[in-house]
N, C-alpha and C. Protein backbone atom coordinates (compact mmCIF):
# COMPACT_ATOMS: atom_id res chain seq x y z
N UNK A 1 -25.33 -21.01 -0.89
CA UNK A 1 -26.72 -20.94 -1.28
C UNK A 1 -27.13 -22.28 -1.90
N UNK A 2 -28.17 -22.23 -1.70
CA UNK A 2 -28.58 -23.81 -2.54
C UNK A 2 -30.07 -23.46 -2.94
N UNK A 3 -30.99 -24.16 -3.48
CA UNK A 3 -32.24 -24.22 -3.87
C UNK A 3 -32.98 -25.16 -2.96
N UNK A 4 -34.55 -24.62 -2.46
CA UNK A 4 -34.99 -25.76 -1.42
C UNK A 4 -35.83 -26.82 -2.51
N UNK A 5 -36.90 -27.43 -1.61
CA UNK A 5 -37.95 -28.70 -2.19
C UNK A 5 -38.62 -27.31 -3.26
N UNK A 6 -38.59 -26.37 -2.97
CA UNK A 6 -39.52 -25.61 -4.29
C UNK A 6 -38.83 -24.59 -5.07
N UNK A 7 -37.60 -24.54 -4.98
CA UNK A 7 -36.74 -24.13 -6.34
C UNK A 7 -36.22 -22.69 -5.40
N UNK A 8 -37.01 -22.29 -4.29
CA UNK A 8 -36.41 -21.13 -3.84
C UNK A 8 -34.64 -20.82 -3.37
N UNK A 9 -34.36 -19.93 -3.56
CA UNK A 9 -32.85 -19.57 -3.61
C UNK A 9 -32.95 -19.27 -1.53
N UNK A 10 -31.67 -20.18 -0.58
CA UNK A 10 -32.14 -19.92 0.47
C UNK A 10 -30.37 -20.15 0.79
N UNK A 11 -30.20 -19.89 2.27
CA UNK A 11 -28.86 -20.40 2.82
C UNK A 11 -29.29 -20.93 4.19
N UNK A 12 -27.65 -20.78 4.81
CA UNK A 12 -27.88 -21.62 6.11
C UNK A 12 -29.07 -22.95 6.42
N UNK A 13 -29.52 -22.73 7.20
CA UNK A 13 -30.60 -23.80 7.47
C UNK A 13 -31.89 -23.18 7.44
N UNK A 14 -32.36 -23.46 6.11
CA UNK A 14 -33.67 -22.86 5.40
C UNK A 14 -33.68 -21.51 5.44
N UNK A 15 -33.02 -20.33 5.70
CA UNK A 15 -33.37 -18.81 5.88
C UNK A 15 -33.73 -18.87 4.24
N UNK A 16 -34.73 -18.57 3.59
CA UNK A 16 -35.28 -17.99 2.56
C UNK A 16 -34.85 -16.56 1.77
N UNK A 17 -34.04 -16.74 0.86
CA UNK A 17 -33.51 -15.61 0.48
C UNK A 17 -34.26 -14.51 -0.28
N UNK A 18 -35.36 -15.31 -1.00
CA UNK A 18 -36.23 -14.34 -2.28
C UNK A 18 -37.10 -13.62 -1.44
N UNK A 19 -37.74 -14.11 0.08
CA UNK A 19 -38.70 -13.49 0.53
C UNK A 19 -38.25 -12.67 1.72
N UNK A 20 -37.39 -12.83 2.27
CA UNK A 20 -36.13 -12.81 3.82
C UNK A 20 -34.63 -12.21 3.14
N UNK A 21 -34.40 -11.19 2.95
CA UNK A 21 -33.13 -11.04 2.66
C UNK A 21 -31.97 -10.85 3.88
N UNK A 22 -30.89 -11.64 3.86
CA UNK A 22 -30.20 -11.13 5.72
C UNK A 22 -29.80 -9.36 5.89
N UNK A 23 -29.63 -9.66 7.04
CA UNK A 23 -29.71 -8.31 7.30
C UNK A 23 -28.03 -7.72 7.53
N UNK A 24 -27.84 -6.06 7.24
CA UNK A 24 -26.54 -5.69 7.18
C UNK A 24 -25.71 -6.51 8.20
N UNK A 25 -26.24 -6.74 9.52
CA UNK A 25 -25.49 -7.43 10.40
C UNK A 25 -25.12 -9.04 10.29
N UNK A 26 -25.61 -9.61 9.35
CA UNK A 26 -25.86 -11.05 9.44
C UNK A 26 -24.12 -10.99 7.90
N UNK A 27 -24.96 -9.85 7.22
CA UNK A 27 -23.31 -9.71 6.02
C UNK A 27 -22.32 -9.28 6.53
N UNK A 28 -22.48 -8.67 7.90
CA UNK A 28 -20.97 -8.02 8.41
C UNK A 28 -20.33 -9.61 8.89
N UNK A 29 -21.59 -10.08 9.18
CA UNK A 29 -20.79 -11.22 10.27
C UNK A 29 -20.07 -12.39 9.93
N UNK A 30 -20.88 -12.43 8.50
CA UNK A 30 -20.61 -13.34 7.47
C UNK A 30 -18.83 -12.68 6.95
N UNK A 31 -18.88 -11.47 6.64
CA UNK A 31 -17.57 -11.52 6.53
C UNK A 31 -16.32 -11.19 7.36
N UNK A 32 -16.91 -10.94 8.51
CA UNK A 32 -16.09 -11.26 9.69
C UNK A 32 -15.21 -12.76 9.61
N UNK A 33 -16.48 -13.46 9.47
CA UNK A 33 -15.62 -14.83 9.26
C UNK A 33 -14.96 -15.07 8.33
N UNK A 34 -15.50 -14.76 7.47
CA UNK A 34 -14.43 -15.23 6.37
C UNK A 34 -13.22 -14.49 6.47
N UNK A 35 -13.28 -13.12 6.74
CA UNK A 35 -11.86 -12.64 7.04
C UNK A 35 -10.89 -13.85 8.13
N UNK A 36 -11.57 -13.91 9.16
CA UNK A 36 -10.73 -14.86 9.45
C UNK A 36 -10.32 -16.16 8.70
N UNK A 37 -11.29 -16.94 7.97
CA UNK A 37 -10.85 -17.62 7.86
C UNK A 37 -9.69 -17.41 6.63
N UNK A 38 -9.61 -16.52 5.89
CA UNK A 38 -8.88 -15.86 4.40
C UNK A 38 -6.82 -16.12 5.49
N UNK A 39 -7.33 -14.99 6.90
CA UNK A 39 -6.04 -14.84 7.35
C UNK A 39 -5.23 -16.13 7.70
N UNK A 40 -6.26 -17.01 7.96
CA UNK A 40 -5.78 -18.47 8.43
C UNK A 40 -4.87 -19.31 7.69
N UNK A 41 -5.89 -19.27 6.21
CA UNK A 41 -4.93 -19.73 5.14
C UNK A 41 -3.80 -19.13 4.71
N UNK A 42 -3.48 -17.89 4.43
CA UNK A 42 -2.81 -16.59 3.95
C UNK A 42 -1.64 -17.68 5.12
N UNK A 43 -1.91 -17.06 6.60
CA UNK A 43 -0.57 -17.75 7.58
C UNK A 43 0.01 -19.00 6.98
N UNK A 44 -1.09 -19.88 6.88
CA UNK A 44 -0.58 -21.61 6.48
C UNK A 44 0.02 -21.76 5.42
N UNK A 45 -0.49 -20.68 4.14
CA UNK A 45 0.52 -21.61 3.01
C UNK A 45 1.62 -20.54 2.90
N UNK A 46 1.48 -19.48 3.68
CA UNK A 46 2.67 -18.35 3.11
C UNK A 46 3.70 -18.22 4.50
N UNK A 47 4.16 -18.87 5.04
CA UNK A 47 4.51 -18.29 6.37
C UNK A 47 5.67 -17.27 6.62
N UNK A 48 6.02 -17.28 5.42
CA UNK A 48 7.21 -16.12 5.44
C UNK A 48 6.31 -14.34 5.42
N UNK A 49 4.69 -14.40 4.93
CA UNK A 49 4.19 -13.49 5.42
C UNK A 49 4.14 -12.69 6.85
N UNK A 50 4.37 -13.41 7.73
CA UNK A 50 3.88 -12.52 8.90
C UNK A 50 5.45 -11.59 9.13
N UNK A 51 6.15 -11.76 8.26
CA UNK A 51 7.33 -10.63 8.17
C UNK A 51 7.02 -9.41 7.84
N UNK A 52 5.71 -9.64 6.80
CA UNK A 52 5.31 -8.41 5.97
C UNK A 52 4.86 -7.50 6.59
N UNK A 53 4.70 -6.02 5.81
CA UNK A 53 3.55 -5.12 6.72
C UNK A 53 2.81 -5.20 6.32
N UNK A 54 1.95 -4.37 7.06
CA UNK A 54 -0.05 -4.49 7.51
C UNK A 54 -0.45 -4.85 5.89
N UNK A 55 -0.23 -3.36 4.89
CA UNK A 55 -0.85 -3.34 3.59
C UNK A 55 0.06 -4.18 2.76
N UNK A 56 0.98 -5.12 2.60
CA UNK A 56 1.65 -6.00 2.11
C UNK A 56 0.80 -7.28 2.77
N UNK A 57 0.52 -7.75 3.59
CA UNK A 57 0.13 -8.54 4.24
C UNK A 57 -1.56 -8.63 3.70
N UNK A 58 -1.79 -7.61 3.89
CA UNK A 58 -3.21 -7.23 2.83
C UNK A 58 -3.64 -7.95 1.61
N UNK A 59 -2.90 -7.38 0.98
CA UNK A 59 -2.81 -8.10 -0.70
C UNK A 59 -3.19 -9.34 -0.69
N UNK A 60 -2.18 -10.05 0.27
CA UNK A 60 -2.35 -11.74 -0.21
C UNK A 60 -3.70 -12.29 0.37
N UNK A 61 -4.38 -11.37 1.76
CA UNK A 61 -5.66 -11.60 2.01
C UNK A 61 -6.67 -11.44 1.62
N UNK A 62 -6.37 -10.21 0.90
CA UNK A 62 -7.60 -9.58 -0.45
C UNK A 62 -7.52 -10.26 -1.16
N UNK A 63 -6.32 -11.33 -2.08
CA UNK A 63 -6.60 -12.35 -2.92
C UNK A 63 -6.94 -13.74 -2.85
N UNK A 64 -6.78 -13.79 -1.51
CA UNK A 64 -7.05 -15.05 -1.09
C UNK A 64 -8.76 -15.37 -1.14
N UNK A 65 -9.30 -14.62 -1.29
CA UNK A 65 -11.00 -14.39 -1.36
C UNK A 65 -11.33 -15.16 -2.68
N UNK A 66 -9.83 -15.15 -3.62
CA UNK A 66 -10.68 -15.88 -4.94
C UNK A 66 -10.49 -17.72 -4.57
N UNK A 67 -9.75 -17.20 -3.44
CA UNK A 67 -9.19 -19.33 -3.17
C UNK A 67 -7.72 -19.24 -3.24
N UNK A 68 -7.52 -20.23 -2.07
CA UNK A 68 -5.81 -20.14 -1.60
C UNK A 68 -5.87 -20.94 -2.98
N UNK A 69 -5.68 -21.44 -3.24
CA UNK A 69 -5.65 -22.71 -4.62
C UNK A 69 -5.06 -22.10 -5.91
N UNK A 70 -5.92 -20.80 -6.12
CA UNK A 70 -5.80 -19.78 -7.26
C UNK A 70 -4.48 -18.74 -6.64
N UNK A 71 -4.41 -18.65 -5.67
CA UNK A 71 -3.92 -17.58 -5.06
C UNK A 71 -2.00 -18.16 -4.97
N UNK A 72 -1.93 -19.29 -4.60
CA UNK A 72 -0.89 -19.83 -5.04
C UNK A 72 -0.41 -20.39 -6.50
N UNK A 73 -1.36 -19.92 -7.09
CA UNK A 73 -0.57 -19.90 -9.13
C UNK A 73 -0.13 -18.46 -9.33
N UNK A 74 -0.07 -17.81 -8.42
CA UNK A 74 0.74 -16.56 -8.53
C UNK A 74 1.73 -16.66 -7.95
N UNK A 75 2.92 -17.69 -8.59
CA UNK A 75 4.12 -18.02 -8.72
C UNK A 75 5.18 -16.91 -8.70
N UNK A 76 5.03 -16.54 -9.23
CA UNK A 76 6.02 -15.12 -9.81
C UNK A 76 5.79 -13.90 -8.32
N UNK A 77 4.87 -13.39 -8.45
CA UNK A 77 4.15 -12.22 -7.59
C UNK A 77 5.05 -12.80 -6.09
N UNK A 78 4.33 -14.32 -5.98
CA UNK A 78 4.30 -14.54 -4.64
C UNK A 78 6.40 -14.33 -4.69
N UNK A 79 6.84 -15.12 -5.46
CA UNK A 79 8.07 -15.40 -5.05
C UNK A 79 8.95 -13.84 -5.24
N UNK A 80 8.42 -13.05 -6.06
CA UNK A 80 9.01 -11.57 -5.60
C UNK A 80 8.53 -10.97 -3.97
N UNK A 81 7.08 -11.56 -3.76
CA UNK A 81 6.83 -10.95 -2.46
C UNK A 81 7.80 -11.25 -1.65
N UNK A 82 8.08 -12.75 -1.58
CA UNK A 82 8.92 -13.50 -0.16
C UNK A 82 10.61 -12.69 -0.11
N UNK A 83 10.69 -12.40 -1.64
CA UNK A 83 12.11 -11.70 -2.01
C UNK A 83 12.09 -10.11 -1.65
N UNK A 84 11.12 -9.56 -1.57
CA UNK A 84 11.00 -8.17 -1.01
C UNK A 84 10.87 -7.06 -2.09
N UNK A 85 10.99 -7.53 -3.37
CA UNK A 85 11.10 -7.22 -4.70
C UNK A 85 9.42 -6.46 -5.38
N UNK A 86 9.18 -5.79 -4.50
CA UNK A 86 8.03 -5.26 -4.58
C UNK A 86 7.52 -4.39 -6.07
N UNK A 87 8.50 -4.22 -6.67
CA UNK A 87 8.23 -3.92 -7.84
C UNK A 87 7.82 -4.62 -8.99
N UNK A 88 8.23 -5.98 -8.82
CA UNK A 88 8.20 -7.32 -9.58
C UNK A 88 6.84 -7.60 -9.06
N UNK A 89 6.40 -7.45 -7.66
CA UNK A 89 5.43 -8.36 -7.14
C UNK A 89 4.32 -7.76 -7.96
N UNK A 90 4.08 -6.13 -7.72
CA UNK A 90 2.98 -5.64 -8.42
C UNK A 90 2.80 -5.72 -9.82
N UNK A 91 4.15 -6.10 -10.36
CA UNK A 91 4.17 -6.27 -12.19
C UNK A 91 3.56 -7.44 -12.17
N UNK A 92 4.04 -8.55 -11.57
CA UNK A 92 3.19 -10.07 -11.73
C UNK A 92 1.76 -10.07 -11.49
N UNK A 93 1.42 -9.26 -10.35
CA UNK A 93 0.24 -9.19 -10.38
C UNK A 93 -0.84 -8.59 -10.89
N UNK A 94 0.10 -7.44 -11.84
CA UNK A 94 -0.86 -6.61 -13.17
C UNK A 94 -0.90 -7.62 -14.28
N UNK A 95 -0.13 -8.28 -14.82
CA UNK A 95 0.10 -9.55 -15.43
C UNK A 95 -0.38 -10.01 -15.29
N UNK A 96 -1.43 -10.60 -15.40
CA UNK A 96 -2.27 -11.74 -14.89
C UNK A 96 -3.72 -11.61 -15.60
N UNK A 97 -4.16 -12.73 -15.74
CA UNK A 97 -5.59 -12.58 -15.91
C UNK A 97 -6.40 -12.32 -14.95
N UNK A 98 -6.33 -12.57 -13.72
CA UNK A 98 -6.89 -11.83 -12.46
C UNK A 98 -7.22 -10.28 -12.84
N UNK A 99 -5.82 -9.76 -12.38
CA UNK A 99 -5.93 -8.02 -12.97
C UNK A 99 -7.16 -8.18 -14.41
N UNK A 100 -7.17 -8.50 -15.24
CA UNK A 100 -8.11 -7.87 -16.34
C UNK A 100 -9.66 -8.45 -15.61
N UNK A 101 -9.95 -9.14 -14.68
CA UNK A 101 -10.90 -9.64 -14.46
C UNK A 101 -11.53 -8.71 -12.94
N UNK A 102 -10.47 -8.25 -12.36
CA UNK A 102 -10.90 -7.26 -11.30
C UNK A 102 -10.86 -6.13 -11.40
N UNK A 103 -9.91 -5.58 -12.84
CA UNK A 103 -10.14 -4.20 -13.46
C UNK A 103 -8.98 -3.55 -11.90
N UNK A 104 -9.74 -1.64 -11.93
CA UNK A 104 -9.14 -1.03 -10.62
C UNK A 104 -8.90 -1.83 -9.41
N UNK A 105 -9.33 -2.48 -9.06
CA UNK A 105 -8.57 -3.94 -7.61
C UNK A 105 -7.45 -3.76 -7.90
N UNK A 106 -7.33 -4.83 -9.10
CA UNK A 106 -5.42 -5.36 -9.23
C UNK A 106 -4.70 -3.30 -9.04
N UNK A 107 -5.57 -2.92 -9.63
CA UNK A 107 -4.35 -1.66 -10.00
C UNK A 107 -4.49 -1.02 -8.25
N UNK A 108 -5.25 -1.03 -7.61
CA UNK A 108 -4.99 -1.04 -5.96
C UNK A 108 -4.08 -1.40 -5.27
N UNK A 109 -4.63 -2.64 -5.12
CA UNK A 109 -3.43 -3.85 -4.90
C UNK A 109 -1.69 -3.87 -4.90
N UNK A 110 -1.59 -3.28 -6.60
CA UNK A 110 -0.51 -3.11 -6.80
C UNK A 110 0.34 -1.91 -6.67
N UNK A 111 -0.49 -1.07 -6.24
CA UNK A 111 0.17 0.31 -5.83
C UNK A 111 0.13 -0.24 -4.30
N UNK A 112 -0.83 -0.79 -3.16
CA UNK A 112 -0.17 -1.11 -2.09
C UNK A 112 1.28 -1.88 -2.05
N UNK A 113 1.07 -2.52 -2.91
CA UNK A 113 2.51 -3.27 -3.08
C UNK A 113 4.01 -2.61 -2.74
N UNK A 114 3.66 -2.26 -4.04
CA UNK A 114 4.89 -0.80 -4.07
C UNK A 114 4.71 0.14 -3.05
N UNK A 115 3.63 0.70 -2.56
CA UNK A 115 3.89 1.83 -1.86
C UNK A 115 3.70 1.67 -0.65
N UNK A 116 3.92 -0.01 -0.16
CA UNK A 116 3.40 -0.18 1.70
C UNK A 116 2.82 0.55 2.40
N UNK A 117 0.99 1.25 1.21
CA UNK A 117 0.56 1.76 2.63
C UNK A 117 -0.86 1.49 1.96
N UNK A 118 -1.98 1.35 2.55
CA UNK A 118 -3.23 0.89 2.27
C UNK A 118 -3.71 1.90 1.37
N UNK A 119 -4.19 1.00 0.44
CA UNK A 119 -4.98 2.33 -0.78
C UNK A 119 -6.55 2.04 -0.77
């Protein structure tokens, strides 16, 4: 988002947000992409992921939404993930200031962890 020549809140190339809001399809599509692009990174910096399953594999894509950047200072989490240590992974990741900042998420998250199946 940015602000135009008259202070209005707009995206893309001029679509006007205060008067034009996008439409459900324009937000699906929007996060269509970004899902891809979340999985892209998730592959590149983790590659010992594509071992994982579906809802293990999950996690690191659902967190990757805050930024691979942030998402790799979860040192601990990550290095129990690659270890299979799934009990550790979800403790590191209740641990965290993340968890107090996403509230029920992290506690999601971390029951997929442990319980390899989508919550």
């Amino acid at each position: 988002m940015y602000l135009d020549s008259l202070g209005i809140p707009s995206i893309g190339v001029g679509h006007n947000l205060r008067d034009v809001p996008i439409s459900n399809e324009a937000v699906e599509q929007i996060f269509v992409d970004d899902l891809a692009q979340k999985i892209q990174e998730v592959e590149a910096a983790f590659p010992w992921a594509a071992a994982l399953s579906e809802p293990r594999q999950g996690v690191l894509i659902n967190m990757a939404f805050m930024g691979i950047g942030r998402l790799r200072g979860f040192v601990k989490m990550l290095a129990a993930m690659e270890a299979g240590d799934w009990e550790a992974a979800a403790r590191e990741l209740l641990d965290s200031k993340y968890a107090g900042q996403v509230g029920a998420r992290a506690d999601r998250l971390a029951q997929q962890l442990r319980e390899d199946r989508w919550v």
